[in-house]
C-alpha atoms as a PDB file:
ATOM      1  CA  UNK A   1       0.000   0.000   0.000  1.00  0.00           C
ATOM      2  CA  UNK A   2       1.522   3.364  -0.498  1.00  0.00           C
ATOM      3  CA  UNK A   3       2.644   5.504   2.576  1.00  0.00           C
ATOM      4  CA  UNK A   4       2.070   9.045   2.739  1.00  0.00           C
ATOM      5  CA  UNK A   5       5.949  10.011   2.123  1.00  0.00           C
ATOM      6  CA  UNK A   6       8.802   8.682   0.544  1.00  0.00           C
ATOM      7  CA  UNK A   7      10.308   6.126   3.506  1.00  0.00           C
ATOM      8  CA  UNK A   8      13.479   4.420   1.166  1.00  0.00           C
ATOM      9  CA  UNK A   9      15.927   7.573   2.665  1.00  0.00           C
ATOM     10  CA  UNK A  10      14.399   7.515   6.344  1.00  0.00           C
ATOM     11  CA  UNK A  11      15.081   3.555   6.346  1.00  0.00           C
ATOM     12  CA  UNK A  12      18.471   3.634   4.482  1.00  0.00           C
ATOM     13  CA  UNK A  13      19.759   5.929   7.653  1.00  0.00           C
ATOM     14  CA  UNK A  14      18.402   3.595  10.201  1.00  0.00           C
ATOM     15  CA  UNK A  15      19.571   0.022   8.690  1.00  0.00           C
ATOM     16  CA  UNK A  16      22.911   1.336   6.997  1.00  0.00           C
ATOM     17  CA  UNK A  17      24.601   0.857  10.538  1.00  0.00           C
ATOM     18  CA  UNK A  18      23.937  -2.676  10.823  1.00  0.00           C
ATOM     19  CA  UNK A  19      25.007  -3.723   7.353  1.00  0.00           C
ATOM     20  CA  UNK A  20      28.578  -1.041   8.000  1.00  0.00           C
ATOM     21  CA  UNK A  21      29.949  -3.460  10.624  1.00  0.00           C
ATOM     22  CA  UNK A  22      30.846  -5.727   8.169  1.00  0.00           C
ATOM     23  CA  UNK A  23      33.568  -3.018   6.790  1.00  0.00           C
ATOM     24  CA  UNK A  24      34.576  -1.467  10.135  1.00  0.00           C
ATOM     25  CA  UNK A  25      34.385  -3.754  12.787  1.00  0.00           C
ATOM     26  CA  UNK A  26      37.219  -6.471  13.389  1.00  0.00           C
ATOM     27  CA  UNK A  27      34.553  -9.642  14.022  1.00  0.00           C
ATOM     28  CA  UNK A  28      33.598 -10.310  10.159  1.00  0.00           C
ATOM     29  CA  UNK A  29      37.574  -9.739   9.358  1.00  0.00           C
ATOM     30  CA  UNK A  30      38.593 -11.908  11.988  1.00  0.00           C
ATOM     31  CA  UNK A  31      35.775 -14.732  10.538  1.00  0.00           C
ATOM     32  CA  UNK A  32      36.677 -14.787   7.048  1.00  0.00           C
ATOM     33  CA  UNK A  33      40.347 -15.721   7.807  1.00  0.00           C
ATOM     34  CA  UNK A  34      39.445 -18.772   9.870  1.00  0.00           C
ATOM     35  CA  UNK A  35      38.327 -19.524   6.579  1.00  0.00           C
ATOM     36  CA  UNK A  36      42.168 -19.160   5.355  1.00  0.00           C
ATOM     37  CA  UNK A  37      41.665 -15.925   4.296  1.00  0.00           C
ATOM     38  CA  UNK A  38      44.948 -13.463   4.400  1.00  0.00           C
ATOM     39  CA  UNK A  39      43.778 -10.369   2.839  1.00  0.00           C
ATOM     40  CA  UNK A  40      40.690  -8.306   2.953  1.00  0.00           C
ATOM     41  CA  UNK A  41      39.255  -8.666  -0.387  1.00  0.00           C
ATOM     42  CA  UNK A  42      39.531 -12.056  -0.728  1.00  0.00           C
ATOM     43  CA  UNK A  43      37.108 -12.082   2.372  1.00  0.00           C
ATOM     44  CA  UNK A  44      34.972  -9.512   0.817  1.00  0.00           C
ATOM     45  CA  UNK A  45      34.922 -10.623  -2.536  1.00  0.00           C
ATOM     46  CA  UNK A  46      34.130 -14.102  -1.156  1.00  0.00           C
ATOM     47  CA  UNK A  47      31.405 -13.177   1.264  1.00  0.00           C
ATOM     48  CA  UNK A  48      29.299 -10.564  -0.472  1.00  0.00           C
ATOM     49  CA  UNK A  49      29.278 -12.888  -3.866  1.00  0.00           C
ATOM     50  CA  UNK A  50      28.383 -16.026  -1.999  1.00  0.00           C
ATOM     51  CA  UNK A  51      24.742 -15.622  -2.478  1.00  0.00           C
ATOM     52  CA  UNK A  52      25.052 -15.670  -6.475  1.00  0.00           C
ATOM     53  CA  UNK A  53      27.922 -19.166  -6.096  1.00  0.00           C
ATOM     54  CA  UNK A  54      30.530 -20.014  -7.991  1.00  0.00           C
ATOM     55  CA  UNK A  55      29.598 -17.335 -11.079  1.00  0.00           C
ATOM     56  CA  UNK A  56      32.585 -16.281 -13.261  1.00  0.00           C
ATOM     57  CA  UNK A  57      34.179 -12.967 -12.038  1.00  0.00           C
ATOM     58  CA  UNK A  58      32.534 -10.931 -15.123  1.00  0.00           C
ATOM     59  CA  UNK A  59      28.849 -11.885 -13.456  1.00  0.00           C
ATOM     60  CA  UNK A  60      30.168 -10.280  -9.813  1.00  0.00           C
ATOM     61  CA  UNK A  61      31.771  -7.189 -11.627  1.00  0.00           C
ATOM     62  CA  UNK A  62      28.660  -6.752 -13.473  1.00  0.00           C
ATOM     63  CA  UNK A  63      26.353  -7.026  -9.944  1.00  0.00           C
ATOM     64  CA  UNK A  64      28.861  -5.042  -8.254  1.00  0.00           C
ATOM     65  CA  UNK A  65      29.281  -2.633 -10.936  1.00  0.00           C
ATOM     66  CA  UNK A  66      31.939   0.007  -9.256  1.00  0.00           C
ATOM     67  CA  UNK A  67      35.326  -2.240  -9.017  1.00  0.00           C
ATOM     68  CA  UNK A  68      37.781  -0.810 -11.622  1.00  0.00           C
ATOM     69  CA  UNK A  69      39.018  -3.335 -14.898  1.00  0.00           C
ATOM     70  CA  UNK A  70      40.109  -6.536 -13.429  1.00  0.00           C
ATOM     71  CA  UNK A  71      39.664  -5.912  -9.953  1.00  0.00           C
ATOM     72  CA  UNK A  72      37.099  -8.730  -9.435  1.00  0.00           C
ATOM     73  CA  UNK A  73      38.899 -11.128 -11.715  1.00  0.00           C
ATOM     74  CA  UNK A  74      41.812 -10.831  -8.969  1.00  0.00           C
ATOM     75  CA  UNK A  75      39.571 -12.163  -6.617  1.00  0.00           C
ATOM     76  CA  UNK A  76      37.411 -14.711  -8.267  1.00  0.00           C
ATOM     77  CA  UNK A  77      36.986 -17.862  -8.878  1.00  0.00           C
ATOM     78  CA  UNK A  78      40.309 -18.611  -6.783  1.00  0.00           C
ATOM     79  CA  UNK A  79      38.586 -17.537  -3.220  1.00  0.00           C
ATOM     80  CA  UNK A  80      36.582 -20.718  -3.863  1.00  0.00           C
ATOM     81  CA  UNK A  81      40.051 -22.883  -3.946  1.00  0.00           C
ATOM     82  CA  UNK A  82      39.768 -22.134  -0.025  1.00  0.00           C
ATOM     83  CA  UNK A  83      36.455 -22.096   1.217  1.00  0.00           C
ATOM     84  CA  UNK A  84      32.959 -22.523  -0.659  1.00  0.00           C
ATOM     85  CA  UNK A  85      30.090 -19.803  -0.919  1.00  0.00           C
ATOM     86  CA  UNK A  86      27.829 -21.611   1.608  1.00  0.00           C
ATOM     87  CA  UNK A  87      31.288 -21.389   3.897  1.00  0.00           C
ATOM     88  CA  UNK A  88      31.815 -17.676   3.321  1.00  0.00           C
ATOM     89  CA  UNK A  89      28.103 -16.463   3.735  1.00  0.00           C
ATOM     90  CA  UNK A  90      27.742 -18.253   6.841  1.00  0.00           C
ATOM     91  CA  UNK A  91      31.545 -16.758   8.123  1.00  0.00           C
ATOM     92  CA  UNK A  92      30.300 -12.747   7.147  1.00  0.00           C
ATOM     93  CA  UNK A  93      26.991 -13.394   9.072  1.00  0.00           C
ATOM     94  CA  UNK A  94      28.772 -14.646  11.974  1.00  0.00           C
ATOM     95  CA  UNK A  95      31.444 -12.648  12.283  1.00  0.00           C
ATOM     96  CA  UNK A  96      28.501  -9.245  11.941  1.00  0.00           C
ATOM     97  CA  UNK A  97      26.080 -10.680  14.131  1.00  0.00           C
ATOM     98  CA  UNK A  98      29.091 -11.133  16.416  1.00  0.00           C
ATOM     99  CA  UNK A  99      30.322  -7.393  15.938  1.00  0.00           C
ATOM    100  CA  UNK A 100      26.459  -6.394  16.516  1.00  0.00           C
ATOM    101  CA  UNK A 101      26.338  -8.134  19.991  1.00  0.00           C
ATOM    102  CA  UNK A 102      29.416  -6.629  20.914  1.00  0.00           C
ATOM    103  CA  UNK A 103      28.149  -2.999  20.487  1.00  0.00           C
ATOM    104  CA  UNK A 104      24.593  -3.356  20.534  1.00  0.00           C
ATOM    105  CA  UNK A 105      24.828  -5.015  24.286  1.00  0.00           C
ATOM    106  CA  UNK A 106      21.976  -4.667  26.253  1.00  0.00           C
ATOM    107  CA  UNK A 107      19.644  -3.355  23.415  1.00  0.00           C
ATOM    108  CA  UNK A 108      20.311  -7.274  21.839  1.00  0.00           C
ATOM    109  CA  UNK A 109      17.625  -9.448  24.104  1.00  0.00           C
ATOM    110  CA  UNK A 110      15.381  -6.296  23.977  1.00  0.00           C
ATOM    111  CA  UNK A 111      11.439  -6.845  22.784  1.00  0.00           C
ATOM    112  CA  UNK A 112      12.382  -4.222  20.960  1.00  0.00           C
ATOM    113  CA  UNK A 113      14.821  -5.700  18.902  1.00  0.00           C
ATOM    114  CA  UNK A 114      12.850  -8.563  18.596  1.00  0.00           C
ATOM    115  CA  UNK A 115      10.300  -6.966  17.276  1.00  0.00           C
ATOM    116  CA  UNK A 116      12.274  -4.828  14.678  1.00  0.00           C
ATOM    117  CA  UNK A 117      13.812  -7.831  13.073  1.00  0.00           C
ATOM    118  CA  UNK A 118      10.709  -9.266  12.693  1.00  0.00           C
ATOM    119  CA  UNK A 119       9.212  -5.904  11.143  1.00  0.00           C
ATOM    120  CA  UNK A 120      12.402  -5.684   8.980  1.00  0.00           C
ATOM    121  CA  UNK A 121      12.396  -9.219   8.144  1.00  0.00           C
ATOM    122  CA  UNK A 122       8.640  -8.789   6.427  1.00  0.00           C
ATOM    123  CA  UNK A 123       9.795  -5.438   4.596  1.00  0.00           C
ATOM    124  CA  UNK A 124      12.911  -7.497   2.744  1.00  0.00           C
ATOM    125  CA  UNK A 125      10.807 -10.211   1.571  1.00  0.00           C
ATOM    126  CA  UNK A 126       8.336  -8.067   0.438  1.00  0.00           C
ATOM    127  CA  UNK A 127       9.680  -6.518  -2.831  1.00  0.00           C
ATOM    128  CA  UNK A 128       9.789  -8.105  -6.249  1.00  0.00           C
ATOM    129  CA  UNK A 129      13.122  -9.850  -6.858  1.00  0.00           C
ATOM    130  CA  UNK A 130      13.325  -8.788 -10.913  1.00  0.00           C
ATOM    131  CA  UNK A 131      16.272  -7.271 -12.049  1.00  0.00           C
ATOM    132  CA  UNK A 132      17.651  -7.366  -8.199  1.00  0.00           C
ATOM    133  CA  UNK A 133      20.304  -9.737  -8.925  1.00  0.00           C
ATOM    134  CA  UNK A 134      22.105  -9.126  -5.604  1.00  0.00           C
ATOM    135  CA  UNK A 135      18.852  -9.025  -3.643  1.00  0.00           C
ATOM    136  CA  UNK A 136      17.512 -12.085  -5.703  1.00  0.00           C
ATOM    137  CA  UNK A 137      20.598 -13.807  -4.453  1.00  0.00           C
ATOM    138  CA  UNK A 138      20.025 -13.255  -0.389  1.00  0.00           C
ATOM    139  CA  UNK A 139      16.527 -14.125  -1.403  1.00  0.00           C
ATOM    140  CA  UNK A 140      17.368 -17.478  -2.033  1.00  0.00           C
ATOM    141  CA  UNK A 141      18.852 -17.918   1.355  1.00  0.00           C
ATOM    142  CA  UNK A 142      16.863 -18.886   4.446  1.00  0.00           C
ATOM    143  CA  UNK A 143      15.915 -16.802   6.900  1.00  0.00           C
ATOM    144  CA  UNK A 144      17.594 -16.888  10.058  1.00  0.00           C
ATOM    145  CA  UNK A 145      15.584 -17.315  13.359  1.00  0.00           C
ATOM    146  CA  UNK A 146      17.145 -15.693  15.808  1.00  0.00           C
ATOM    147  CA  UNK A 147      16.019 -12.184  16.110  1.00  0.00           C
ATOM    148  CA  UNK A 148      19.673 -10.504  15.827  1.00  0.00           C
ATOM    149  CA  UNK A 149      21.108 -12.960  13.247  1.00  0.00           C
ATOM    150  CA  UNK A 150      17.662 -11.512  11.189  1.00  0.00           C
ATOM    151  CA  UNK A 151      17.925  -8.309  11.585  1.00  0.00           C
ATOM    152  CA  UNK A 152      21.287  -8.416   9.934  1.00  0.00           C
ATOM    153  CA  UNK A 153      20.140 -10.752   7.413  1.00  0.00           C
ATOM    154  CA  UNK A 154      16.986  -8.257   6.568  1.00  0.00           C
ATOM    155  CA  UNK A 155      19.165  -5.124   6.666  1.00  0.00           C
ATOM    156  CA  UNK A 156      21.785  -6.611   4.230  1.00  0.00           C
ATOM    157  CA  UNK A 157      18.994  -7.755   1.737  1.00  0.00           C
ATOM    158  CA  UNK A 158      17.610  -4.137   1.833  1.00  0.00           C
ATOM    159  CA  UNK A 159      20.908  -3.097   1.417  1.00  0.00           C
ATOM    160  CA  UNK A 160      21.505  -4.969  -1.916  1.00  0.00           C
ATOM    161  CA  UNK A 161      17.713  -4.072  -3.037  1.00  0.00           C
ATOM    162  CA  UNK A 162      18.783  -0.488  -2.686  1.00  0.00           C
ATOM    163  CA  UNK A 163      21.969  -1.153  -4.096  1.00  0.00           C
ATOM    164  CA  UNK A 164      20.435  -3.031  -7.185  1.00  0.00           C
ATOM    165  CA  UNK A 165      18.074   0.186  -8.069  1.00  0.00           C
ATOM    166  CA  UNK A 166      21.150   2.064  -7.253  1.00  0.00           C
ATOM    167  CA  UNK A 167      22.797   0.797 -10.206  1.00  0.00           C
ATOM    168  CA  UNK A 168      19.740   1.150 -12.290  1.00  0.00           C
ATOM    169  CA  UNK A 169      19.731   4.491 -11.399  1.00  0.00           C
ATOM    170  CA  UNK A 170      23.503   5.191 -12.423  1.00  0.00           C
ATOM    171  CA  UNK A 171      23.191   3.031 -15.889  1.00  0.00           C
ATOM    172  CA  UNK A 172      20.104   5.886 -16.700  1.00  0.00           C
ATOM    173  CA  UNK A 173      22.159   8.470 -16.220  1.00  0.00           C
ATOM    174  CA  UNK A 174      24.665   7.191 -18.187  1.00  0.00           C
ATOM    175  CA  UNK A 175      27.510   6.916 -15.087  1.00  0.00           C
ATOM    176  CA  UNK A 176      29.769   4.121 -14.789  1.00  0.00           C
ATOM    177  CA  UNK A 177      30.684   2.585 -11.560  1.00  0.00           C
ATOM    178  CA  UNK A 178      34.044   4.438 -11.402  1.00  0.00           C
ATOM    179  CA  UNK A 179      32.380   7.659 -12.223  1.00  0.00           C
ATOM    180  CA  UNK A 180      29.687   7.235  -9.462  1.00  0.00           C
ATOM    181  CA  UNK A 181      32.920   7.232  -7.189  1.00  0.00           C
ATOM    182  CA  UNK A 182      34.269  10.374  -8.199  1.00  0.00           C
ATOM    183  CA  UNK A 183      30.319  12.102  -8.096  1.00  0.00           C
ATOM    184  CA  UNK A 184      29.591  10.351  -4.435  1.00  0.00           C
ATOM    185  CA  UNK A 185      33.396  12.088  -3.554  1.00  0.00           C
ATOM    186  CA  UNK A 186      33.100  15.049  -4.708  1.00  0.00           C
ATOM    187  CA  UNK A 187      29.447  15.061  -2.955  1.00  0.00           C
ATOM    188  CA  UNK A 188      30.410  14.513   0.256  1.00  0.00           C
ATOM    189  CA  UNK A 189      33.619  16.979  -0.402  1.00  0.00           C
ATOM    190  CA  UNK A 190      36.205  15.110  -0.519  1.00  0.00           C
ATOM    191  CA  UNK A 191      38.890  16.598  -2.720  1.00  0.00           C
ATOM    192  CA  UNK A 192      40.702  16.131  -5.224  1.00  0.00           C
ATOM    193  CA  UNK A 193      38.321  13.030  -5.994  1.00  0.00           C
ATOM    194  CA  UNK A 194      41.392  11.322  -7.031  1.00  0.00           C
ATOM    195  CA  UNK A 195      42.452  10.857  -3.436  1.00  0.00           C
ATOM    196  CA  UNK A 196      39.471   9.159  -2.706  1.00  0.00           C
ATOM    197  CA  UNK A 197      40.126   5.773  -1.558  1.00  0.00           C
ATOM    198  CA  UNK A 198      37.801   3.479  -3.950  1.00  0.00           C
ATOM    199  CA  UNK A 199      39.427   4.675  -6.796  1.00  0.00           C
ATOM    200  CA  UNK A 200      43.221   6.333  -5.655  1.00  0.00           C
ATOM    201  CA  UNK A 201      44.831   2.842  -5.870  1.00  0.00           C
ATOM    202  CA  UNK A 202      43.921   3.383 -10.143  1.00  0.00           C
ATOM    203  CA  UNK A 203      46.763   3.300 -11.970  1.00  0.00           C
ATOM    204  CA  UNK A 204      47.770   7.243 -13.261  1.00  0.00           C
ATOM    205  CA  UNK A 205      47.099   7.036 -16.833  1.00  0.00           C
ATOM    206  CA  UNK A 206      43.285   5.089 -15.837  1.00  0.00           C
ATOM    207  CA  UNK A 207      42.928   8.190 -13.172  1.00  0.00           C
ATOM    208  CA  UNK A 208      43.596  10.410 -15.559  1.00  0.00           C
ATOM    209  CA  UNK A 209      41.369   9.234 -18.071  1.00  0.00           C
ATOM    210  CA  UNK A 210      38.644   8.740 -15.850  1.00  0.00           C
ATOM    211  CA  UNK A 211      38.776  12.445 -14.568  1.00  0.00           C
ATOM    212  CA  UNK A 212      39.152  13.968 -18.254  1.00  0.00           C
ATOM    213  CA  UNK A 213      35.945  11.971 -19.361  1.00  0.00           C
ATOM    214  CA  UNK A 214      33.981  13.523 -16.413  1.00  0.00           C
ATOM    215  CA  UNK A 215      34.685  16.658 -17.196  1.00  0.00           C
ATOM    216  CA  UNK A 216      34.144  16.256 -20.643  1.00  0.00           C
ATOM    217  CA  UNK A 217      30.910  15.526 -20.032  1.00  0.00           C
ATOM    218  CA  UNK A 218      30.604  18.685 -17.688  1.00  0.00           C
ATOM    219  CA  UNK A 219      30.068  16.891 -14.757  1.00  0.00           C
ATOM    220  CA  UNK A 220      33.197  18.163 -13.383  1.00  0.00           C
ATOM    221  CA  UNK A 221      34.917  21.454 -13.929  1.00  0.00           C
ATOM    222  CA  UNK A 222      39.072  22.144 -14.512  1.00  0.00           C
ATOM    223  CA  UNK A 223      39.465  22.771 -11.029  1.00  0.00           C
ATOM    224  CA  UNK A 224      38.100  18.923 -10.231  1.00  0.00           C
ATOM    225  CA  UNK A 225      34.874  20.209  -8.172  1.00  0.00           C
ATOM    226  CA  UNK A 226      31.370  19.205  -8.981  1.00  0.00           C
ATOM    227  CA  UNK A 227      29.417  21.713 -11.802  1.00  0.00           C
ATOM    228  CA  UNK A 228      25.776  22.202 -11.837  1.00  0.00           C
ATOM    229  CA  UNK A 229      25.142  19.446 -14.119  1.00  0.00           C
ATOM    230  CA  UNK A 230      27.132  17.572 -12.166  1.00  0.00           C
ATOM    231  CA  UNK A 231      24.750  18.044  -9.118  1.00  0.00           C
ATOM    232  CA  UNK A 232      21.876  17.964 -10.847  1.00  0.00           C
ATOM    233  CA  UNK A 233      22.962  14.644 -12.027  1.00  0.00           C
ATOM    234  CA  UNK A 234      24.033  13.210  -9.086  1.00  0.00           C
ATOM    235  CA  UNK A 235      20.733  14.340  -7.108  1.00  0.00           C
ATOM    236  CA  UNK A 236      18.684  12.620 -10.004  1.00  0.00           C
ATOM    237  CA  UNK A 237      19.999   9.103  -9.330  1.00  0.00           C
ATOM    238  CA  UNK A 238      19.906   9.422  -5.806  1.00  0.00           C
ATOM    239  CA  UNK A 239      16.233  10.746  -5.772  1.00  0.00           C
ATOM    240  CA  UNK A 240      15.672   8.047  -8.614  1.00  0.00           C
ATOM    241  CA  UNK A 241      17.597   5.678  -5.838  1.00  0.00           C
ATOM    242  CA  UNK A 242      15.480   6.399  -3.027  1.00  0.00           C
ATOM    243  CA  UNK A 243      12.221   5.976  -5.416  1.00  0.00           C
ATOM    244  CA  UNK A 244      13.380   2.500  -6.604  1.00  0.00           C
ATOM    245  CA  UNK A 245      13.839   1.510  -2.491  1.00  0.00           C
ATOM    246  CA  UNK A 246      10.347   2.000  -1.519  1.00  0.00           C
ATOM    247  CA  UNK A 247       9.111  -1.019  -2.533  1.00  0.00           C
ATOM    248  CA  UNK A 248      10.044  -3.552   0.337  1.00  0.00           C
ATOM    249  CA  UNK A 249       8.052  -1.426   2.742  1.00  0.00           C
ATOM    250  CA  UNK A 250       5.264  -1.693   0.598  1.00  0.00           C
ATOM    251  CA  UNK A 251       4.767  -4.164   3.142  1.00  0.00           C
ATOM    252  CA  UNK A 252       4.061  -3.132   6.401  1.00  0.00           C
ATOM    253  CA  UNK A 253       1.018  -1.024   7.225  1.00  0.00           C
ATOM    254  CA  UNK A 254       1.791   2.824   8.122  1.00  0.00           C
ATOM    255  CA  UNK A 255       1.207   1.963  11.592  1.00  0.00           C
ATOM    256  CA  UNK A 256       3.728  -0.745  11.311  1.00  0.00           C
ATOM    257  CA  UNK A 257       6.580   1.498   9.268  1.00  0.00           C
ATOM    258  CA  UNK A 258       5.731   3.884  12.290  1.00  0.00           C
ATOM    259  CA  UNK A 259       6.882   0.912  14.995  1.00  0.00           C
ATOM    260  CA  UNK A 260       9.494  -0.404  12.792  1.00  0.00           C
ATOM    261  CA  UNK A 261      11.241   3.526  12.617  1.00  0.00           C
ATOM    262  CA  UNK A 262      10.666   3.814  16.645  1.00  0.00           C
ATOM    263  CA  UNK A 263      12.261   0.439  17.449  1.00  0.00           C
ATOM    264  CA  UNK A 264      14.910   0.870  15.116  1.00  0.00           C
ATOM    265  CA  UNK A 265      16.039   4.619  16.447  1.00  0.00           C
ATOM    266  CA  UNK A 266      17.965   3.329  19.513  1.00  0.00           C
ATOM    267  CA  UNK A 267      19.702   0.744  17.354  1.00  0.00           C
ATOM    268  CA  UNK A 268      21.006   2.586  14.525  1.00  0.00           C
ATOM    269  CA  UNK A 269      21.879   5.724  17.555  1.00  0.00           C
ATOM    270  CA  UNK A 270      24.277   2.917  19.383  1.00  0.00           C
ATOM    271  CA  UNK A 271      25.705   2.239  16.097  1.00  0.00           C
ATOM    272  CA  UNK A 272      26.120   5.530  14.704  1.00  0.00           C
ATOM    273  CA  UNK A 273      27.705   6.349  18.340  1.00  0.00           C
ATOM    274  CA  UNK A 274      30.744   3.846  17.663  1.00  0.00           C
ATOM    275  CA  UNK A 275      30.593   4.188  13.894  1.00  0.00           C
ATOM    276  CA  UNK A 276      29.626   0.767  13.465  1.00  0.00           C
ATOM    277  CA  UNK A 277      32.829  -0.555  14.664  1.00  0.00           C
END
């Protein structure tokens, strides 16, 4: 049913937190190398493509869509010559859930809790899976039973739901994954974009290529900051983003998305208070 505002934004703030501990917090690190994992992107790599198994490394770049030219391919298929995708999934979902109890604490055996993970868990089955490759992929996956092992597992399929649109949104627009870097940089002022840390590892010349085609295409100016196009652009996909999230909470009732929000607030506050780590 629709809701009287947009709710995609609102929601992304709240359940971002929960899905960030997989990048900042030591537990899902720490996980993936009991799995004989040395480095961090053969965990990453490994655990965020489980869902979709043992696909070639051009499927994952395409789902991932904003890893430079053969950045995947480093990665995959040879993290599955040490563990298996079943093996990884189930090591990033420990090792969050385990960096959630850590911070969360008290808050984790709360009715409150409870009760959001069950709220959450209804909104990320609710949406249609087409063209959602990564959310079609957690879809697949069953759904865990204890209440803080789901609400990770909900949050991370709304995360690749939103991520899926996101993508949609870029392709419409024309921006390739690399160029979304230097727009989402440059939008949250970081400059030069070049220094930005998804995409300063490039080599020079591919750098230097990728900032001449932006501005070319006016997006960015010869001092390397965002033009009006350029914002106007990058505020279309992300309104366009937000527009394509809605549907998962399509199913809850407003009085529902109104409980979900309230018992979500003091979770997403803990985490934002230790920056998810």
């Amino acid at each position: 049913m629709p809701h009287h505002e947009p709710v995609a934004r609102r929601m992304f703030d709240l359940t971002e937190p929960i899905c960030l501990v997989n990048f900042f917090s030591d537990e899902p690190n720490e996980a993936m190398a009991e799995l004989g994992f040395r480095g961090y992107w053969d965990g990453y790599f490994a655990g965020r493509s489980a869902p979709l198994g043992r696909v070639p490394a051009e499927v994952v770049d395409a789902a991932f869509y904003n890893f430079g030219e053969g950045e995947v391919a480093r990665h995959l298929p040879k993290v599955w010559d040490t563990t298996t995708p079943e093996a990884a999934h189930a090591a990033r979902q420990r090792g969050c859930v385990a960096a959630l109890r850590r911070i969360l604490g008290d808050l984790v055996e709360t009715p409150g809790l409870a009760r959001a993970a069950e709220l959450l868990t209804v909104a990320s089955v609710s949406a249609p899976v087409h063209g959602r490759v990564m959310y079609a992929g957690l879809r697949s996956l069953p759904v865990p039973e204890e209440p803080l092992t789901r609400l990770w597992h909900a949050a991370n399929m709304l995360r690749e739901h939103r991520g899926d649109g996101h993508i949609v949104a870029l392709v419409s627009e024309r921006v390739g994954g690399l160029e979304a870097h230097v727009l989402a940089s440059l939008d949250m002022g970081i400059h030069p974009a070049e220094s930005f840390g998804r995409i300063h590892h490039l080599p020079a010349a591919r750098l230097a290529a990728l900032m001449a085609g932006v501005r070319d295409r006016g997006l960015v100016d010869a001092d390397g900051y965002l033009t009006d196009a350029g914002r106007a652009t990058k505020a279309r996909i992300e309104a366009l983003t937000d527009v394509l999230a809605e549907a998962p909470y399509d199913g809850l009732t407003p009085d529902e998305l109104d409980e979900l929000v309230a018992a979500l607030e003091p979770i997403a506050s803990r985490l934002n208070e230790t920056g998810s780590q």
